[in-house]
PDB file of N, CA and C in Angstrom:
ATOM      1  N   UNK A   1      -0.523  23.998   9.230  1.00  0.00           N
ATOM      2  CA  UNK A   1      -0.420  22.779   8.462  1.00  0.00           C
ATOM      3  C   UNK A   1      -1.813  22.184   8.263  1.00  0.00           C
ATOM      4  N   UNK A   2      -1.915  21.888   7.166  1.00  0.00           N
ATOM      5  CA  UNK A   2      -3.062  21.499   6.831  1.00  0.00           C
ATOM      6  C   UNK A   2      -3.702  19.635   7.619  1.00  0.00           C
ATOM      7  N   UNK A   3      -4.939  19.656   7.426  1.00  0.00           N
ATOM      8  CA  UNK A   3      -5.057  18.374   8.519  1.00  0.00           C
ATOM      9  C   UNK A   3      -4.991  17.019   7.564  1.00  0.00           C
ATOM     10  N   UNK A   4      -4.553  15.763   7.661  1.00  0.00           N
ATOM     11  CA  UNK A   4      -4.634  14.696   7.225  1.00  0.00           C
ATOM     12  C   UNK A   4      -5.813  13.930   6.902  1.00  0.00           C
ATOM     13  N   UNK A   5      -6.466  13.587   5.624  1.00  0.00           N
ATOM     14  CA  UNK A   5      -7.399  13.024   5.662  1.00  0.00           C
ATOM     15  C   UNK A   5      -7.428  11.946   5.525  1.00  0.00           C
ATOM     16  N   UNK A   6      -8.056  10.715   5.187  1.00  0.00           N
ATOM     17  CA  UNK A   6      -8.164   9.633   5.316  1.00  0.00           C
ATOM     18  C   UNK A   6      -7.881   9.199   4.001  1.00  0.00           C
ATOM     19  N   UNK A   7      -8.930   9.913   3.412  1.00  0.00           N
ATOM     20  CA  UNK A   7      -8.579  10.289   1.888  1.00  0.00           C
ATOM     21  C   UNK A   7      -7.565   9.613   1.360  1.00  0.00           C
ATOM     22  N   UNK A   8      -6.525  10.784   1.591  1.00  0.00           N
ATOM     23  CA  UNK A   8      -4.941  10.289   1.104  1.00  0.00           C
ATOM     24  C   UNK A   8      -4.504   9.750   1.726  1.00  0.00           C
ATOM     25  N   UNK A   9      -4.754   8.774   2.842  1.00  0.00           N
ATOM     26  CA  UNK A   9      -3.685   7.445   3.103  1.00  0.00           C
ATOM     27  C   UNK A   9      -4.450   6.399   2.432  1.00  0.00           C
ATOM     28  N   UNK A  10      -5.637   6.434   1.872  1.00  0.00           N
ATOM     29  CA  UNK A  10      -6.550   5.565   0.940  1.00  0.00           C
ATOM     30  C   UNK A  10      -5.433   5.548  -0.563  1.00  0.00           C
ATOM     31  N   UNK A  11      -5.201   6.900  -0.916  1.00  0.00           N
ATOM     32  CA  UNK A  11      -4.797   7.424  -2.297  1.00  0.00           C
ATOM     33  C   UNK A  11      -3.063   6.987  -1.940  1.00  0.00           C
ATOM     34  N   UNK A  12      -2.531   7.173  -0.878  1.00  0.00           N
ATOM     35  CA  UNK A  12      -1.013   7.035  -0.763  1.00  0.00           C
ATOM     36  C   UNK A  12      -0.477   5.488  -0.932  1.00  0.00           C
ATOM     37  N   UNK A  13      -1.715   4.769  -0.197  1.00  0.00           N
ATOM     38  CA  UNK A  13      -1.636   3.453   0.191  1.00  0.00           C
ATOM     39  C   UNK A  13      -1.869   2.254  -1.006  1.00  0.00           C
ATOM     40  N   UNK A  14      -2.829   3.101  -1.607  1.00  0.00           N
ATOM     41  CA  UNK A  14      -2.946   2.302  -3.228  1.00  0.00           C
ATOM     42  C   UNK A  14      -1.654   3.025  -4.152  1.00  0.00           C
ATOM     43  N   UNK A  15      -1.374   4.095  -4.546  1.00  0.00           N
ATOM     44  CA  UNK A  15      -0.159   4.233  -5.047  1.00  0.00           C
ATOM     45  C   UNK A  15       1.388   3.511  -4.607  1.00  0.00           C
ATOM     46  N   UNK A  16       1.182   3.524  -3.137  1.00  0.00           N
ATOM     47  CA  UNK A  16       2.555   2.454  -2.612  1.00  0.00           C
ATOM     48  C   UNK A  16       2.095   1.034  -3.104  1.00  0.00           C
ATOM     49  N   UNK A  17       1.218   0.371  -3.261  1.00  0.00           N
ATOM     50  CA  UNK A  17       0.556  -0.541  -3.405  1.00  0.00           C
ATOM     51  C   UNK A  17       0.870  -0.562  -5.075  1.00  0.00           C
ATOM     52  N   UNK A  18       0.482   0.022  -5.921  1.00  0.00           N
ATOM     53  CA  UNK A  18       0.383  -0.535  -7.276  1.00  0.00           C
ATOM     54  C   UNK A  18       2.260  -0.369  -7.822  1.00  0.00           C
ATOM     55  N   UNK A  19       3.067   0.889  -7.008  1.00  0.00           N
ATOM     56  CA  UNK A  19       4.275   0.896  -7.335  1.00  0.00           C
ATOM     57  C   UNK A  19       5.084  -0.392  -7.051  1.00  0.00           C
ATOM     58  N   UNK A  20       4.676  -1.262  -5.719  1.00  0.00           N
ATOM     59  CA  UNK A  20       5.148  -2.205  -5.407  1.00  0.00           C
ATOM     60  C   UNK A  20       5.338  -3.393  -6.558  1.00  0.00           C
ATOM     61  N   UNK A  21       3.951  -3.361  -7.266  1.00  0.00           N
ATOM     62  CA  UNK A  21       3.868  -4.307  -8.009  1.00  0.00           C
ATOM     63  C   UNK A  21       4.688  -4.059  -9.340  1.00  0.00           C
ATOM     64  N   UNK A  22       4.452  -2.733  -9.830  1.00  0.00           N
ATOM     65  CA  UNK A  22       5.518  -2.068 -10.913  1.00  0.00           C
ATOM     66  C   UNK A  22       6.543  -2.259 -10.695  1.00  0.00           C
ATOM     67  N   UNK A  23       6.971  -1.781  -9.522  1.00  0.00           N
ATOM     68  CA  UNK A  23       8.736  -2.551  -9.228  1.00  0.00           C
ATOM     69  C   UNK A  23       9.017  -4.372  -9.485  1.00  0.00           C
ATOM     70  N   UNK A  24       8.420  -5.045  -9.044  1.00  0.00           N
ATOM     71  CA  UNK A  24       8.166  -6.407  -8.767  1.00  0.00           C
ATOM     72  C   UNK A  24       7.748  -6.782 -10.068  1.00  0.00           C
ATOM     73  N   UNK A  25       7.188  -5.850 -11.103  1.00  0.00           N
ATOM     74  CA  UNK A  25       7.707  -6.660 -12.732  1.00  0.00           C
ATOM     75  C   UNK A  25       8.300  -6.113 -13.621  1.00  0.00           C
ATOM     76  N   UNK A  26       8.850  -5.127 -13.150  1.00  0.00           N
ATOM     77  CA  UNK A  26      10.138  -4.105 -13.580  1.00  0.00           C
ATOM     78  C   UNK A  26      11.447  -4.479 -13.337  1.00  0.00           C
ATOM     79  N   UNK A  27      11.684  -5.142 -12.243  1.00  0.00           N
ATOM     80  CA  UNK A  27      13.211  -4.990 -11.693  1.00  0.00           C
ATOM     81  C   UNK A  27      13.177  -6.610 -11.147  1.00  0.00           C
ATOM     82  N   UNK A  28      12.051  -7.415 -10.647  1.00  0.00           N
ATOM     83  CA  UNK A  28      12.432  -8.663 -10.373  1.00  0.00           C
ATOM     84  C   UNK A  28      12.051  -9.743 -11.475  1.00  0.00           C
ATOM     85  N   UNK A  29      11.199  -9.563 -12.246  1.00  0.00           N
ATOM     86  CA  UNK A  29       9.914 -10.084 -12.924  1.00  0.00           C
ATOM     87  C   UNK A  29      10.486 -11.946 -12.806  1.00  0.00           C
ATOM     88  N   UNK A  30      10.659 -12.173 -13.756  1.00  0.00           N
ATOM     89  CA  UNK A  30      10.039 -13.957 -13.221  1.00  0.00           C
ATOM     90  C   UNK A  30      11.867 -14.214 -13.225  1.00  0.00           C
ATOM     91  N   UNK A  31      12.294 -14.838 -12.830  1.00  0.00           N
ATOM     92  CA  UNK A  31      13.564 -15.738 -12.866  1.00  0.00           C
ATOM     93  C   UNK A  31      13.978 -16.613 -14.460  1.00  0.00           C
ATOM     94  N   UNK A  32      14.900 -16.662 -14.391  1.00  0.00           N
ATOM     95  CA  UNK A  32      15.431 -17.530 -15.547  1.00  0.00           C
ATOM     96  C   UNK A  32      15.797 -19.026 -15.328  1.00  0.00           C
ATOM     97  N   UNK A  33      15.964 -20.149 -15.826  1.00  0.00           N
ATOM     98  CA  UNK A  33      16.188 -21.136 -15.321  1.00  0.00           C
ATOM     99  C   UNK A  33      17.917 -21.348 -15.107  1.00  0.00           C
ATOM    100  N   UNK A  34      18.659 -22.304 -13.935  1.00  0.00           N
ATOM    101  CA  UNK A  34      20.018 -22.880 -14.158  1.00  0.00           C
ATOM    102  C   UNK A  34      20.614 -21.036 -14.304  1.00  0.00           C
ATOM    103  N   UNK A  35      20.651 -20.098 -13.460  1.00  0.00           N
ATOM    104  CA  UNK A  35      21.159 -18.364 -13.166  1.00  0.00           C
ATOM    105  C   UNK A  35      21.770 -18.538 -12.151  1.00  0.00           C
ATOM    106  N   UNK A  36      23.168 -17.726 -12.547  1.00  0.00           N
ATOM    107  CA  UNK A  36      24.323 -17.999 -11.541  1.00  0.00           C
ATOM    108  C   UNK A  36      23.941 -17.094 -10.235  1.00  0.00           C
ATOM    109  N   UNK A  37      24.308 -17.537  -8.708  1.00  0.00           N
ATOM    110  CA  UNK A  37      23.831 -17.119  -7.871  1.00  0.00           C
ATOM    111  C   UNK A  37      24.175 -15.661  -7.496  1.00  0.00           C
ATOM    112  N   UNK A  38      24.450 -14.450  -8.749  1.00  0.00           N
ATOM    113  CA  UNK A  38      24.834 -13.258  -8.504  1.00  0.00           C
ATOM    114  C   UNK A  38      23.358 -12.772  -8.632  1.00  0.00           C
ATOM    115  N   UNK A  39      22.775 -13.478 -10.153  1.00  0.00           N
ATOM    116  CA  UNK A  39      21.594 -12.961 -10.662  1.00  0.00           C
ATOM    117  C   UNK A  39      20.679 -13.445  -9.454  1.00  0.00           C
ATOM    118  N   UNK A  40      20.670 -14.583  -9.149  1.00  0.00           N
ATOM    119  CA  UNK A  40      19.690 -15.058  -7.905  1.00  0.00           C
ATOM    120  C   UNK A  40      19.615 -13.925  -6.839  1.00  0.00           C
ATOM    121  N   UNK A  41      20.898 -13.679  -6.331  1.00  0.00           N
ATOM    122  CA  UNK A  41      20.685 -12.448  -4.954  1.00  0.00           C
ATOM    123  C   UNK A  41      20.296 -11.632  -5.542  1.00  0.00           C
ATOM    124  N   UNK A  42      20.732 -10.887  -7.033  1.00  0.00           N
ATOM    125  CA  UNK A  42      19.730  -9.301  -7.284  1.00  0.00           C
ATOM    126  C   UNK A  42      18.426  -9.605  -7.050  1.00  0.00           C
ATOM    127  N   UNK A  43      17.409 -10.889  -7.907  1.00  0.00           N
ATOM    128  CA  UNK A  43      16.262 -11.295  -7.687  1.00  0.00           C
ATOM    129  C   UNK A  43      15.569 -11.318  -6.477  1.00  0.00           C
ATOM    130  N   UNK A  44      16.719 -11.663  -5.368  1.00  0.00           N
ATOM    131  CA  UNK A  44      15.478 -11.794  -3.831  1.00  0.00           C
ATOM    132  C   UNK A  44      15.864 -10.415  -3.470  1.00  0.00           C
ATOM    133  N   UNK A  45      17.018  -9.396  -3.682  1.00  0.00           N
ATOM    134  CA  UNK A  45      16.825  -8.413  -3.073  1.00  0.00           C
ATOM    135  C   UNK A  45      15.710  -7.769  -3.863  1.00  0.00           C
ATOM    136  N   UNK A  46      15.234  -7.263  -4.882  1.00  0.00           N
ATOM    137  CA  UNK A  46      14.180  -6.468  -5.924  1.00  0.00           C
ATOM    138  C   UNK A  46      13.083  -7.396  -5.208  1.00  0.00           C
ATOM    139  N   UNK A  47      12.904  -8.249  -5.217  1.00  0.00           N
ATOM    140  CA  UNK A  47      11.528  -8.999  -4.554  1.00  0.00           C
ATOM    141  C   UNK A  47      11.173  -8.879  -3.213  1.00  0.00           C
ATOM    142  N   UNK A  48      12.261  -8.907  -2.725  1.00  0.00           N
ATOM    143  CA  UNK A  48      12.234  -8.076  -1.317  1.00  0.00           C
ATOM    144  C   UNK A  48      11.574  -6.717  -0.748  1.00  0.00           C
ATOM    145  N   UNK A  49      12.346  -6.096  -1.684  1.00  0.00           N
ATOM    146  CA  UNK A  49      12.221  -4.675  -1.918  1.00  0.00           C
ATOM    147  C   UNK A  49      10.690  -4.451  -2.128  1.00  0.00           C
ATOM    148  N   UNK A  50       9.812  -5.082  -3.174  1.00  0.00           N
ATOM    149  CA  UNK A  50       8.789  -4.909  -4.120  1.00  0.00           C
ATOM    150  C   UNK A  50       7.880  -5.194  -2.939  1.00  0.00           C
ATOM    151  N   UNK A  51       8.255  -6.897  -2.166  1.00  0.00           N
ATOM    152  CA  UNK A  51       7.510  -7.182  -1.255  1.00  0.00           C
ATOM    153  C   UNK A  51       7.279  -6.099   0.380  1.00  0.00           C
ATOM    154  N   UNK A  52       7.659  -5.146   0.413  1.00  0.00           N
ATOM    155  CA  UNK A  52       8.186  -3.975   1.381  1.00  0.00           C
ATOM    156  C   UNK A  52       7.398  -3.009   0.761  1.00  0.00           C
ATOM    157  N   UNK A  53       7.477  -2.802  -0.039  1.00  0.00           N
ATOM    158  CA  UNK A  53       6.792  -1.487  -1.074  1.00  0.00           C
ATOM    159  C   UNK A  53       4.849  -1.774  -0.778  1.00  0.00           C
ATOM    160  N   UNK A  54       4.361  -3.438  -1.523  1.00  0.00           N
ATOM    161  CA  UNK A  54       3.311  -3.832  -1.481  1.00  0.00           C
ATOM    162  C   UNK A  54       2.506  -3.944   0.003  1.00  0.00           C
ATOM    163  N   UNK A  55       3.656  -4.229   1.087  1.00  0.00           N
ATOM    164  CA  UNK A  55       2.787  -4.480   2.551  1.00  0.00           C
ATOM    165  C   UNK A  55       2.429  -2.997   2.789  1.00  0.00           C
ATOM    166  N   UNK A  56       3.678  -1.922   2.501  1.00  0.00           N
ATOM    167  CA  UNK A  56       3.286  -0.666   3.345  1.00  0.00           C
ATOM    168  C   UNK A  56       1.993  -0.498   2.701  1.00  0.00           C
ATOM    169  N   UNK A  57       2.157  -0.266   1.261  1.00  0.00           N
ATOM    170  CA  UNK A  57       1.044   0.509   0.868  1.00  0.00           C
ATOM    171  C   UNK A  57      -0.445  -0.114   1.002  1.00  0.00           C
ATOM    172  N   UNK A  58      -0.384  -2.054   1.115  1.00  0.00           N
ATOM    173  CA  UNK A  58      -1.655  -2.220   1.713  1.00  0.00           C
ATOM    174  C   UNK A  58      -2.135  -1.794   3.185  1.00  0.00           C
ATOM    175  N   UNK A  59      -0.875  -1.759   3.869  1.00  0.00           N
ATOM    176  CA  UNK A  59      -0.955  -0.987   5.548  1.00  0.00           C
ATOM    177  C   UNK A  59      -1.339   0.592   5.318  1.00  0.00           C
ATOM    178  N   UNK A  60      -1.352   1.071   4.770  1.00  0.00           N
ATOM    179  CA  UNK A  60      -1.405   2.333   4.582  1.00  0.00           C
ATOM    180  C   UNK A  60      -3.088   2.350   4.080  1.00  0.00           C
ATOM    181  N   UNK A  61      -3.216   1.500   2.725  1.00  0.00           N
ATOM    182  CA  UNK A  61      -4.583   1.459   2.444  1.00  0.00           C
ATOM    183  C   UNK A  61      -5.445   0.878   3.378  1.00  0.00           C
ATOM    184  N   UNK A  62      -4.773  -0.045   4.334  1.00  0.00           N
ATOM    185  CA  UNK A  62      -6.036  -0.325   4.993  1.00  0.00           C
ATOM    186  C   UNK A  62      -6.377   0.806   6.630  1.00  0.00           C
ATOM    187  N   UNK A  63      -5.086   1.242   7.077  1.00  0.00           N
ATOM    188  CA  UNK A  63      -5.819   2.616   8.002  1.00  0.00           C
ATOM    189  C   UNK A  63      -6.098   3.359   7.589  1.00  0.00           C
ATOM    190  N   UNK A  64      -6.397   3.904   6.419  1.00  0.00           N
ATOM    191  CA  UNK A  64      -6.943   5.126   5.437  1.00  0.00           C
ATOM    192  C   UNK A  64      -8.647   4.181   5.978  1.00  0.00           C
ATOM    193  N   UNK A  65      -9.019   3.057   4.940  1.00  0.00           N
ATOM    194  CA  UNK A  65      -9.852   2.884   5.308  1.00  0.00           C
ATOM    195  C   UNK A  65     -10.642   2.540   6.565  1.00  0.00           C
ATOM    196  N   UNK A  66     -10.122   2.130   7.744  1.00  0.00           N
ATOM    197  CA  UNK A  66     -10.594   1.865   8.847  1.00  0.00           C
ATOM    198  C   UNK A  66     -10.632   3.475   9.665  1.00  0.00           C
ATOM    199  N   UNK A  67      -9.987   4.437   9.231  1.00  0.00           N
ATOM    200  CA  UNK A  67     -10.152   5.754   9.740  1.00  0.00           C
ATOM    201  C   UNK A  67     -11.068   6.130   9.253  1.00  0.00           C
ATOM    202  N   UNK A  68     -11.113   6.201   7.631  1.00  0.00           N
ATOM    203  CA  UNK A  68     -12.390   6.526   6.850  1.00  0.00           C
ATOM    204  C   UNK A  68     -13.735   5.764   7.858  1.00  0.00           C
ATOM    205  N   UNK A  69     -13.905   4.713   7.845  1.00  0.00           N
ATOM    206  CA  UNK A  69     -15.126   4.068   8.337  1.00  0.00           C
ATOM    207  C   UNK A  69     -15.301   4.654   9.469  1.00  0.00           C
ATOM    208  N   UNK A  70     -14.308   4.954  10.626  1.00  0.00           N
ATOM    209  CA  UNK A  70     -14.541   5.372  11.981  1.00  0.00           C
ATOM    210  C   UNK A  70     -14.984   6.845  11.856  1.00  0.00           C
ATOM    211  N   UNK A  71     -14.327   7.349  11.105  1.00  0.00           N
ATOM    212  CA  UNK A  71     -14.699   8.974  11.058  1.00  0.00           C
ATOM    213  C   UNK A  71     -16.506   9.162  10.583  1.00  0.00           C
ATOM    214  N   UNK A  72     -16.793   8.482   9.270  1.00  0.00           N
ATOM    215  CA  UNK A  72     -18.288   8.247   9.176  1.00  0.00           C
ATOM    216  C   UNK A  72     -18.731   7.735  10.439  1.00  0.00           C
ATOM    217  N   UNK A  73     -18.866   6.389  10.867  1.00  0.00           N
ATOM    218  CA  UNK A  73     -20.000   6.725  12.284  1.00  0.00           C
ATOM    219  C   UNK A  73     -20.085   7.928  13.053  1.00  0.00           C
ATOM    220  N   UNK A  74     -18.571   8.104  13.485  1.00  0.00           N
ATOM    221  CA  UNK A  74     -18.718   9.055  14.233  1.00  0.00           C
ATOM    222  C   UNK A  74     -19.445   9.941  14.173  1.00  0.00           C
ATOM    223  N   UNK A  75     -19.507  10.396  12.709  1.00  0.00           N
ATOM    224  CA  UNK A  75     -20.285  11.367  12.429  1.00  0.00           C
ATOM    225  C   UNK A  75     -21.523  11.235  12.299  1.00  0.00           C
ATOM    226  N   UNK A  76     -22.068   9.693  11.315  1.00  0.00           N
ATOM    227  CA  UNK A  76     -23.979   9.744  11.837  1.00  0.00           C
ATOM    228  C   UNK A  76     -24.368   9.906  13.442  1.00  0.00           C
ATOM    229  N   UNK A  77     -23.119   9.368  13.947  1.00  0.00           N
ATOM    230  CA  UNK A  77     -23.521   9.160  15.732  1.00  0.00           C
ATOM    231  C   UNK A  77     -23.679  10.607  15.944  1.00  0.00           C
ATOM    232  N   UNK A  78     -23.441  11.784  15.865  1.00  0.00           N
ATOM    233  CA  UNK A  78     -22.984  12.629  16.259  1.00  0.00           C
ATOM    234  C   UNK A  78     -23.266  13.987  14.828  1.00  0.00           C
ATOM    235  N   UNK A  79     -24.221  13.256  14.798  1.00  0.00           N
ATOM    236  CA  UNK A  79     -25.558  13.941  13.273  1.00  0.00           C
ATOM    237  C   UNK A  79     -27.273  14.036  14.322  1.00  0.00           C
ATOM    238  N   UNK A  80     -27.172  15.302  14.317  1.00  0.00           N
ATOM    239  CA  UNK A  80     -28.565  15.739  14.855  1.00  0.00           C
ATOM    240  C   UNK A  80     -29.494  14.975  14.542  1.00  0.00           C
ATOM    241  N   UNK A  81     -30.402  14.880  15.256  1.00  0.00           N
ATOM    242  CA  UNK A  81     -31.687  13.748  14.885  1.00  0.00           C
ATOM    243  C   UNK A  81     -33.061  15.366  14.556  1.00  0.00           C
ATOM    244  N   UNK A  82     -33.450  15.126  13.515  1.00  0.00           N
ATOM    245  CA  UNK A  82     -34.950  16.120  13.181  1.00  0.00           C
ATOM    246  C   UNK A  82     -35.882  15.280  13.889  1.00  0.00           C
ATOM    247  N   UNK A  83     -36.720  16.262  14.236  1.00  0.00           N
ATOM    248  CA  UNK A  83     -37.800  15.293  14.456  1.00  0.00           C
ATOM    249  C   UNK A  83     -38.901  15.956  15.675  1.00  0.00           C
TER     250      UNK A  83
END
């Protein structure tokens, strides 16, 4: 199996991330005024939903990047010195 890079939880985490928002003006987008409370519950569940979609994929984008950053030091740390 191939190894996990940081890479793609950067690339997974912004795709969960921008789908969130596509859902969230696709399926919830703004409310209507005086909407009987059937339409109200579809609205918080899709916003719900959208809001679930947007945390993972910023959680996702942000240990992509904090792995990314750790994996670079590691590596100047642990980069031969010339000299």
């Amino acid at each position: 199996m191939r190894k996990l890079r940081p890479i793609r939880l950067i690339v997974i985490g912004l795709l969960l991330l921008v789908g969130g928002i596509v859902y969230d003006v696709l399926f919830a987008g703004i409310p209507y005024q005086d909407v009987p409370q059937e339409l109200l519950n579809r609205y918080a569940l899709h916003r719900k939903i959208s809001s679930i979609l947007c945390l993972a994929g910023f959680s996702t984008f942000l240990a992509g990047a904090i792995w990314s950053a750790f994996c670079l030091l590691h590596r100047k740390r642990d980069a031969p010195t010339s000299g």
